[in-house]
Protein backbone atom coordinates (compact mmCIF):
# COMPACT_ATOMS: atom_id res chain seq x y z
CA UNK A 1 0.00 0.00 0.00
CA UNK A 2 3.19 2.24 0.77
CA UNK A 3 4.71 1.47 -2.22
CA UNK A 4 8.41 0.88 0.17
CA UNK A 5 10.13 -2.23 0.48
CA UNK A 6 9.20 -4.04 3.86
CA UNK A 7 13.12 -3.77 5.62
CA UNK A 8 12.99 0.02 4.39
CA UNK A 9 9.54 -0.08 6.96
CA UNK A 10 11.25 -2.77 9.15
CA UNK A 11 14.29 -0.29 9.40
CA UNK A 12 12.53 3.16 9.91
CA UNK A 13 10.20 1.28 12.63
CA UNK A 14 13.73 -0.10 14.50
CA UNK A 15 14.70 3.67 13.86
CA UNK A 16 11.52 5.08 15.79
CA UNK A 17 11.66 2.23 18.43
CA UNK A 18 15.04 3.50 19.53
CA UNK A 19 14.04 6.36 19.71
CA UNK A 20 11.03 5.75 22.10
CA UNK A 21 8.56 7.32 19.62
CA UNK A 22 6.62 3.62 18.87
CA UNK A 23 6.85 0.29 19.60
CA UNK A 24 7.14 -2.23 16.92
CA UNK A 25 6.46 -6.36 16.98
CA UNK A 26 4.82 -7.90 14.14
CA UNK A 27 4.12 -5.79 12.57
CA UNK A 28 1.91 -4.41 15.34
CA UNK A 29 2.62 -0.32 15.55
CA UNK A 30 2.29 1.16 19.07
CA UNK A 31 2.77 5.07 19.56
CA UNK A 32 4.34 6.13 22.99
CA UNK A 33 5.27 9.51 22.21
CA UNK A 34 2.96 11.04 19.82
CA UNK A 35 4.25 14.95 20.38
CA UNK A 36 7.71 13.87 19.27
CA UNK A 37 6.66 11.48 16.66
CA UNK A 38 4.98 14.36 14.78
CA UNK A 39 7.40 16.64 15.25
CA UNK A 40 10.05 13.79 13.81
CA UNK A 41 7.80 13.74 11.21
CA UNK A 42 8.32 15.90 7.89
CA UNK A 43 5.31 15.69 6.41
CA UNK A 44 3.19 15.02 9.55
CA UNK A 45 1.86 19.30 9.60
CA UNK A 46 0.93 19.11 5.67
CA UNK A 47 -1.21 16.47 5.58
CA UNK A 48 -2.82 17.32 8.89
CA UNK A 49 -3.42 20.92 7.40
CA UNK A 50 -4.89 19.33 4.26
CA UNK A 51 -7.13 16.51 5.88
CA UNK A 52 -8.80 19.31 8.11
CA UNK A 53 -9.44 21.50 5.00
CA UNK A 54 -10.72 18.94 2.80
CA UNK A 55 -13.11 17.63 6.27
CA UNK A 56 -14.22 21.07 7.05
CA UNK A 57 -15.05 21.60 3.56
CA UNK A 58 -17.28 17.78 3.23
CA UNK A 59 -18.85 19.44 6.58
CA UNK A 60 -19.89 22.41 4.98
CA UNK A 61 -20.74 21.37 1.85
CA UNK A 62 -23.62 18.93 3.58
């Protein structure tokens, strides 16, 4: 669905884990820190902008 080899995922997960953002066993995704896992992210503010405009316009438009 990603379109990303599964030990580029496997490796950016072990990346994460390390960190103490997530936790990561079968591919089974738990978020500890969520504050510093979107600020790790770079494209975490962009999409959240865009989601919210696209919902508030579905809202209004109903």
């Amino acid at each position: 669905m990603l379109r990303v080899r599964r030990a580029t995922v496997s490796g950016v997960a072990a990346t994460l884990q390390q960190a103490g953002l997530i936790r990561y066993s079968r591919g089974k995704i738990t978020i500890c820190d969520r504050r510093s896992l979107e600020a790790a992210s770079k494209c975490y503010r962009i999409v959240k902008q865009e989601f919210d405009r696209l919902l508030k316009e579905s809202l209004n438009s109903v």
